[in-house]
N, C-alpha and C. Protein backbone atom coordinates (compact mmCIF):
# COMPACT_ATOMS: atom_id res chain seq x y z
N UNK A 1 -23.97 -0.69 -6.24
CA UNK A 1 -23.82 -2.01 -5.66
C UNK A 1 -23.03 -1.89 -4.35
N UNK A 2 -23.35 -2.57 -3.09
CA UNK A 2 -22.63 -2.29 -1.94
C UNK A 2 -21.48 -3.38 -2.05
N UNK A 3 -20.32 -2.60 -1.51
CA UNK A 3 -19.16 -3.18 -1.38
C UNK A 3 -18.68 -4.34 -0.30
N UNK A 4 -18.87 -5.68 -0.91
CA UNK A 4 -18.51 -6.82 -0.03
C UNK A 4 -17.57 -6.83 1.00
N UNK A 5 -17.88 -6.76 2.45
CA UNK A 5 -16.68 -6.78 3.29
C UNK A 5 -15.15 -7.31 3.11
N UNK A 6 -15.04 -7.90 2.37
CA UNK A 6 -13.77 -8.58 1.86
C UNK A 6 -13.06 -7.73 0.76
N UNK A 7 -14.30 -6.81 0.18
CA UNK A 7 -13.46 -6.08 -0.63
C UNK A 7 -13.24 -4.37 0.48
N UNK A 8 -13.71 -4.36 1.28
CA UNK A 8 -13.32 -3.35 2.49
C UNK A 8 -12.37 -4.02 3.03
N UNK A 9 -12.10 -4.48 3.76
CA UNK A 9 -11.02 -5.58 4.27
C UNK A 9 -9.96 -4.84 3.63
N UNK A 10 -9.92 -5.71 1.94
CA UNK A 10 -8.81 -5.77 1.31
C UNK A 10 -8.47 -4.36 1.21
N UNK A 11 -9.28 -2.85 1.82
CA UNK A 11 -8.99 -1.52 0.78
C UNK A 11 -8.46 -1.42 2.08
N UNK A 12 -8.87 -1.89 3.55
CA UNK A 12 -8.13 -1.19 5.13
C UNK A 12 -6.72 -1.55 4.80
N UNK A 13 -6.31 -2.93 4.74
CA UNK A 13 -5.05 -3.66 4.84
C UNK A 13 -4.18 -2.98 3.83
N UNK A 14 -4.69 -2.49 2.18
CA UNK A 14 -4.08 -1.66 2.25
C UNK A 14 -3.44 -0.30 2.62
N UNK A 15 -4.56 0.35 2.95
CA UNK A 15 -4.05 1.67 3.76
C UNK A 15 -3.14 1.53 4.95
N UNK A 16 -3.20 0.07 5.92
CA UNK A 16 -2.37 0.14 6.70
C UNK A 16 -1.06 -0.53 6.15
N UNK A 17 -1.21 -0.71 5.31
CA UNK A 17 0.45 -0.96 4.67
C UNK A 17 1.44 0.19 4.63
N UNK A 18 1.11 1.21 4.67
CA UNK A 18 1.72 2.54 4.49
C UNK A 18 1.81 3.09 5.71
N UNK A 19 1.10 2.29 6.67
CA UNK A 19 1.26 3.24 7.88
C UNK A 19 2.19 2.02 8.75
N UNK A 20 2.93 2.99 9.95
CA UNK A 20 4.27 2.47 10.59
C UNK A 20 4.46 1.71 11.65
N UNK A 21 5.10 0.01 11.16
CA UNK A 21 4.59 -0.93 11.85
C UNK A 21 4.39 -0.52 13.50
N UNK A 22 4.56 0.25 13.99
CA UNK A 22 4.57 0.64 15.26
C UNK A 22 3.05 1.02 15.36
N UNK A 23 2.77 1.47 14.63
CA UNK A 23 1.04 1.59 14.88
C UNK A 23 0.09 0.66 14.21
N UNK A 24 0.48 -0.45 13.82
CA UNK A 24 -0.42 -1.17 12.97
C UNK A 24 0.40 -3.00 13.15
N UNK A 25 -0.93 -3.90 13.30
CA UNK A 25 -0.23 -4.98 12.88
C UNK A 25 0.17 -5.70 11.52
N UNK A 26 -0.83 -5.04 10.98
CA UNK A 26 -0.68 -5.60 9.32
C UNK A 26 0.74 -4.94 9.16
N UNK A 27 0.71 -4.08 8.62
CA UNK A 27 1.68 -3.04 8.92
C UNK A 27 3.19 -4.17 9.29
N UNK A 28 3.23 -4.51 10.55
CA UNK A 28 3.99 -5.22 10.99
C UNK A 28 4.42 -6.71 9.98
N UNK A 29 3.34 -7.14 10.08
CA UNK A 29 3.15 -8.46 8.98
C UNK A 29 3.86 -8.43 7.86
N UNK A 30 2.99 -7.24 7.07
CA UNK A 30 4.00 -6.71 5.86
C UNK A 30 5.13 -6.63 5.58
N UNK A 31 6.23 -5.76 7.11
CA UNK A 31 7.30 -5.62 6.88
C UNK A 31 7.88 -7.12 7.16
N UNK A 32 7.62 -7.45 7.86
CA UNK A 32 8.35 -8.78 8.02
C UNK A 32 8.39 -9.93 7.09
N UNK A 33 7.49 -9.80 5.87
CA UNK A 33 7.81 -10.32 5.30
C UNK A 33 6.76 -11.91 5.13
N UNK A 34 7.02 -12.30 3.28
CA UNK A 34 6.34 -13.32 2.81
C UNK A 34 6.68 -14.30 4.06
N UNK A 35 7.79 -14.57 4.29
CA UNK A 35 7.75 -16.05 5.04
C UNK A 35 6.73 -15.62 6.52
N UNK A 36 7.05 -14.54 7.04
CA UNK A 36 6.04 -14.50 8.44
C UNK A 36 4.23 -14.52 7.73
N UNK A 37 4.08 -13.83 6.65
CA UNK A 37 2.68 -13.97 6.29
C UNK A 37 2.00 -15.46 5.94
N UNK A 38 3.18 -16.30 5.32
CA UNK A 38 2.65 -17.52 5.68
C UNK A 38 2.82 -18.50 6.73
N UNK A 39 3.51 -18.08 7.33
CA UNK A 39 3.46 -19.14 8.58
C UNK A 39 2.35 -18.33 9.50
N UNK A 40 1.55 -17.17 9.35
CA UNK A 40 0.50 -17.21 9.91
C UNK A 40 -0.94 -17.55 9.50
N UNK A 41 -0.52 -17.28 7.84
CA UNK A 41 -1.88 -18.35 6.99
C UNK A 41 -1.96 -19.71 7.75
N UNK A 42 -0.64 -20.18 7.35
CA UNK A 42 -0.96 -21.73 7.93
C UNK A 42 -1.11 -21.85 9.06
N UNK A 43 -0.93 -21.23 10.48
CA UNK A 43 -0.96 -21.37 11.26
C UNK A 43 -2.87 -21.06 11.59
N UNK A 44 -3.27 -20.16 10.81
CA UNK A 44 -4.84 -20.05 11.24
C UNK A 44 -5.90 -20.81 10.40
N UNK A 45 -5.23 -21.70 9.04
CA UNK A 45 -5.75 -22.64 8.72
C UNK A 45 -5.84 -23.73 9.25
N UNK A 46 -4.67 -24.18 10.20
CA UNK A 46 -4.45 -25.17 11.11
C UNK A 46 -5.87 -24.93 12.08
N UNK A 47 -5.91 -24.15 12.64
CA UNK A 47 -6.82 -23.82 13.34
C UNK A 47 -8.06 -23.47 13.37
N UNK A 48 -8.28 -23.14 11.95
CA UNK A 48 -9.89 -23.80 11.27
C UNK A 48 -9.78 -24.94 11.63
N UNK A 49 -9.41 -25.99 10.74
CA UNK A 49 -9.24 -27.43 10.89
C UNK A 49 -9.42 -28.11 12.01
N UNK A 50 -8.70 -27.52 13.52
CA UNK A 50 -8.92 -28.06 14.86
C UNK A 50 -10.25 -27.89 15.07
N UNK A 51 -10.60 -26.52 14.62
CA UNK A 51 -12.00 -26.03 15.06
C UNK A 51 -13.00 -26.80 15.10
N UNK A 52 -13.19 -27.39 13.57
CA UNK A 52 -13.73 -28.18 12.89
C UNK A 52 -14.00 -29.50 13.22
N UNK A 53 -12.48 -29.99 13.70
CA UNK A 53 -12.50 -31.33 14.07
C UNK A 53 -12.53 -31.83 15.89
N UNK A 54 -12.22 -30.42 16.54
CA UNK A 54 -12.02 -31.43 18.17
C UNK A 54 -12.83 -30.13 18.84
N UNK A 55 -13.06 -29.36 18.10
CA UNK A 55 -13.61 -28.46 19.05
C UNK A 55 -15.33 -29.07 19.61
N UNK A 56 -15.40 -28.15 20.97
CA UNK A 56 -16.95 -28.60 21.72
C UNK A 56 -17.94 -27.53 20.66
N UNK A 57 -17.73 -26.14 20.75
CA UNK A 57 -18.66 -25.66 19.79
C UNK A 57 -18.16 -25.19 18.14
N UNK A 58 -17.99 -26.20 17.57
CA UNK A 58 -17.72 -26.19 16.26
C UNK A 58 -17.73 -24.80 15.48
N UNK A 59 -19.43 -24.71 15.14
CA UNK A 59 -19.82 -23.45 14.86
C UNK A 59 -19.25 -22.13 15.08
N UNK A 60 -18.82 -21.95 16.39
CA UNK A 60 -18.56 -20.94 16.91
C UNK A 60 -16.81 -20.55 16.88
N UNK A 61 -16.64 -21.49 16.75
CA UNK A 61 -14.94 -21.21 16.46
C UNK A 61 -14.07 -21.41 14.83
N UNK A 62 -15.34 -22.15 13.99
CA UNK A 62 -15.21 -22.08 13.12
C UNK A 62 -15.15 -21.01 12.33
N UNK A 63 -16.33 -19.91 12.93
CA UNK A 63 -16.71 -18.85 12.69
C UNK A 63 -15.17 -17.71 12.56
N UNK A 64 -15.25 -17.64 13.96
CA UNK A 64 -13.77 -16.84 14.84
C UNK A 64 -12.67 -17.28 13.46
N UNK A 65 -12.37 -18.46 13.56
CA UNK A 65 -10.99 -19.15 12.98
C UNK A 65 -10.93 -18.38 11.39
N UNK A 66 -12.03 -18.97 10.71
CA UNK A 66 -11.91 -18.40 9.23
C UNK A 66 -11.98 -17.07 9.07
N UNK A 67 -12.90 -16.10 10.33
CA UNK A 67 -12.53 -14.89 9.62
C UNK A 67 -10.58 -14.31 9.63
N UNK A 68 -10.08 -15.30 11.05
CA UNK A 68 -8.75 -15.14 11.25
C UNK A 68 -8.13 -15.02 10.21
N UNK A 69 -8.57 -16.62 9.34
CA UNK A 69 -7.83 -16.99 8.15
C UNK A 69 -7.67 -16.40 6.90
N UNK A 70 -8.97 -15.51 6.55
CA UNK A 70 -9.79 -14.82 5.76
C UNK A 70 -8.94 -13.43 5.44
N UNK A 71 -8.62 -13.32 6.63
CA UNK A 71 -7.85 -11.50 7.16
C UNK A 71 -6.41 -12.01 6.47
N UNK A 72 -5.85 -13.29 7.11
CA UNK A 72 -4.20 -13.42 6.86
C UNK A 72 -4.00 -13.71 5.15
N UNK A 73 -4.95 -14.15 4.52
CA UNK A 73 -5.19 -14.31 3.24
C UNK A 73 -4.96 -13.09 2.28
N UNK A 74 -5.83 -11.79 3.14
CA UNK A 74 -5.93 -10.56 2.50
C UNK A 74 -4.83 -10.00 2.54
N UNK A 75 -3.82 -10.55 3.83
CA UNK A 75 -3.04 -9.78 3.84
C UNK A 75 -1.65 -10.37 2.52
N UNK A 76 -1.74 -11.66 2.40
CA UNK A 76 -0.40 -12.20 1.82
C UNK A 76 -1.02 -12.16 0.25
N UNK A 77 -2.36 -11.59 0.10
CA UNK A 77 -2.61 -10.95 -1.31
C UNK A 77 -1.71 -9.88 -1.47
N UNK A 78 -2.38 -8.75 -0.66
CA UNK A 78 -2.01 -7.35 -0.59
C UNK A 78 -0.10 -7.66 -1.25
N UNK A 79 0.48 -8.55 -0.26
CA UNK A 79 2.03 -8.51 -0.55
C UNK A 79 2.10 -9.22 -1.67
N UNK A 80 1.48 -10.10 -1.97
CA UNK A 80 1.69 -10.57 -3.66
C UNK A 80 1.52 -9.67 -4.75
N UNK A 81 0.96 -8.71 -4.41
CA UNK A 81 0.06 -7.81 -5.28
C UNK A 81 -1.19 -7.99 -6.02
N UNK A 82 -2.16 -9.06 -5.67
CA UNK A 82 -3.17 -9.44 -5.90
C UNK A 82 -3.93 -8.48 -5.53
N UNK A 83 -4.83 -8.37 -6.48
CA UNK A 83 -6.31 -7.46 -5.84
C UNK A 83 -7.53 -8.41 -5.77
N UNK A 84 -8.17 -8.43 -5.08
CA UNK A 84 -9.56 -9.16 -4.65
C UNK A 84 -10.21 -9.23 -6.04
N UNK A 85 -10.54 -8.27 -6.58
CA UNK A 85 -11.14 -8.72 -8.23
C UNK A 85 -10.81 -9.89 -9.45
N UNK A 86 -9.19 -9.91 -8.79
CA UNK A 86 -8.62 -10.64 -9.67
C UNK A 86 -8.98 -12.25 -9.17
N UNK A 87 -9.06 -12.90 -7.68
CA UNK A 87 -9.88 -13.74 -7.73
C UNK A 87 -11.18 -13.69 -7.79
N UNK A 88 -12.11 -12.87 -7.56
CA UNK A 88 -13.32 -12.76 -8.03
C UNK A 88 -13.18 -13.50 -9.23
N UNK A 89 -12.78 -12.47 -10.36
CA UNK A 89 -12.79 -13.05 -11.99
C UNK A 89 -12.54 -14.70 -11.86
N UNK A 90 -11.89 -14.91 -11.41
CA UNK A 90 -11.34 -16.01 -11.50
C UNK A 90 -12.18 -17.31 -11.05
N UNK A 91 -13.25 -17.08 -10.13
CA UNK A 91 -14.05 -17.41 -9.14
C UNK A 91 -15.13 -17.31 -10.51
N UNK A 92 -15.54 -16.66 -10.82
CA UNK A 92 -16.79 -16.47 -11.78
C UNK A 92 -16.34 -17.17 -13.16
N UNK A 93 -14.59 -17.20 -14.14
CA UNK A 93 -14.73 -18.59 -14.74
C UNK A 93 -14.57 -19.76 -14.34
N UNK A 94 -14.33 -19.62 -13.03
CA UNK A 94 -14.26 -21.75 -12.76
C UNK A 94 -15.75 -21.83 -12.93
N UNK A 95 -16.93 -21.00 -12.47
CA UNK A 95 -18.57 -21.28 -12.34
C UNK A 95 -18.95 -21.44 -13.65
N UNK A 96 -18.41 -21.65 -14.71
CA UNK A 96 -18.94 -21.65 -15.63
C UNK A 96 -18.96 -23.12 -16.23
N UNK A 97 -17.37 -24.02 -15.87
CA UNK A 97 -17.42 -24.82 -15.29
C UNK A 97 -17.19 -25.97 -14.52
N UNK A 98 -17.54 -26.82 -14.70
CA UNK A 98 -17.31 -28.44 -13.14
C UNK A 98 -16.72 -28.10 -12.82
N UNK A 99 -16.16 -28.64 -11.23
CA UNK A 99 -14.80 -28.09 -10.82
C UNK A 99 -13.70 -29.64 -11.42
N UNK A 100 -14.37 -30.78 -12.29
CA UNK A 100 -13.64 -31.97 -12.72
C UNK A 100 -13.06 -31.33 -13.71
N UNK A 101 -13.73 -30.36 -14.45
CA UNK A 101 -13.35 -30.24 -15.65
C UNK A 101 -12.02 -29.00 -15.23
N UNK A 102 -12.52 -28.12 -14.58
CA UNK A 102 -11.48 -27.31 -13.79
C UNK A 102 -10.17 -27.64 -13.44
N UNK A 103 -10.28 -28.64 -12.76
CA UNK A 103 -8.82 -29.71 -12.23
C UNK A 103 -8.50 -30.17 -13.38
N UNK A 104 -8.99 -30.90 -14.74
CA UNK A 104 -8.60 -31.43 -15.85
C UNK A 104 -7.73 -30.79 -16.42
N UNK A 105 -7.74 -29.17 -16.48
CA UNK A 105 -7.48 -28.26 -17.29
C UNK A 105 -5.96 -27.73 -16.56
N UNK A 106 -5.74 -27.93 -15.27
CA UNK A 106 -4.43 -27.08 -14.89
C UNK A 106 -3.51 -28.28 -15.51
């Protein structure tokens, strides 16, 4: 089975975790810490959202924005210690089902 870019993603970000923020930005991210990894989540979710809403080519920056968002995600996994499988799984029992019944349940 070929390996979903997101689960490549998630295997680079780790390898550059080990390597020295001087040569890497993740790297950098990492060391600095949960609070800098989310104030750049939110900061590139913000910016989906603009994309979305005031931008002239929607499409096209929507595009740009989420993979931004997509990357900063992988990265404040990596520091949680989440592995990509573990939302997978997680992703495959909400499909089983509603997402009403889903929300009912937390």
């Amino acid at each position: 089975m070929t390996r979903h870019i997101l689960d490549i993603l998630a295997g680079t970000i780790a390898e550059k975790s080990a390597q020295s923020p001087d040569d890497s930005y993740t790297a950098q991210l990492l060391q600095a810490g949960l609070e800098r990894i989310l104030r750049k989540f939110g900061e590139e979710a913000l910016e989906v959202v603009l994309a979305a809403s005031v931008s002239e080519n929607p499409k096209a920056e929507i595009t740009t924005e989420s993979a931004d968002l997509l990357y900063h995600l992988l990265v404040l996994w990596q520091q949680a210690g989440i592995q990509p499988e573990e939302v997978w799984s997680e992703l495959a029992r909400r499909q089983s089902q509603s997402g009403l019944e889903e929300k009912a349940s937390r």
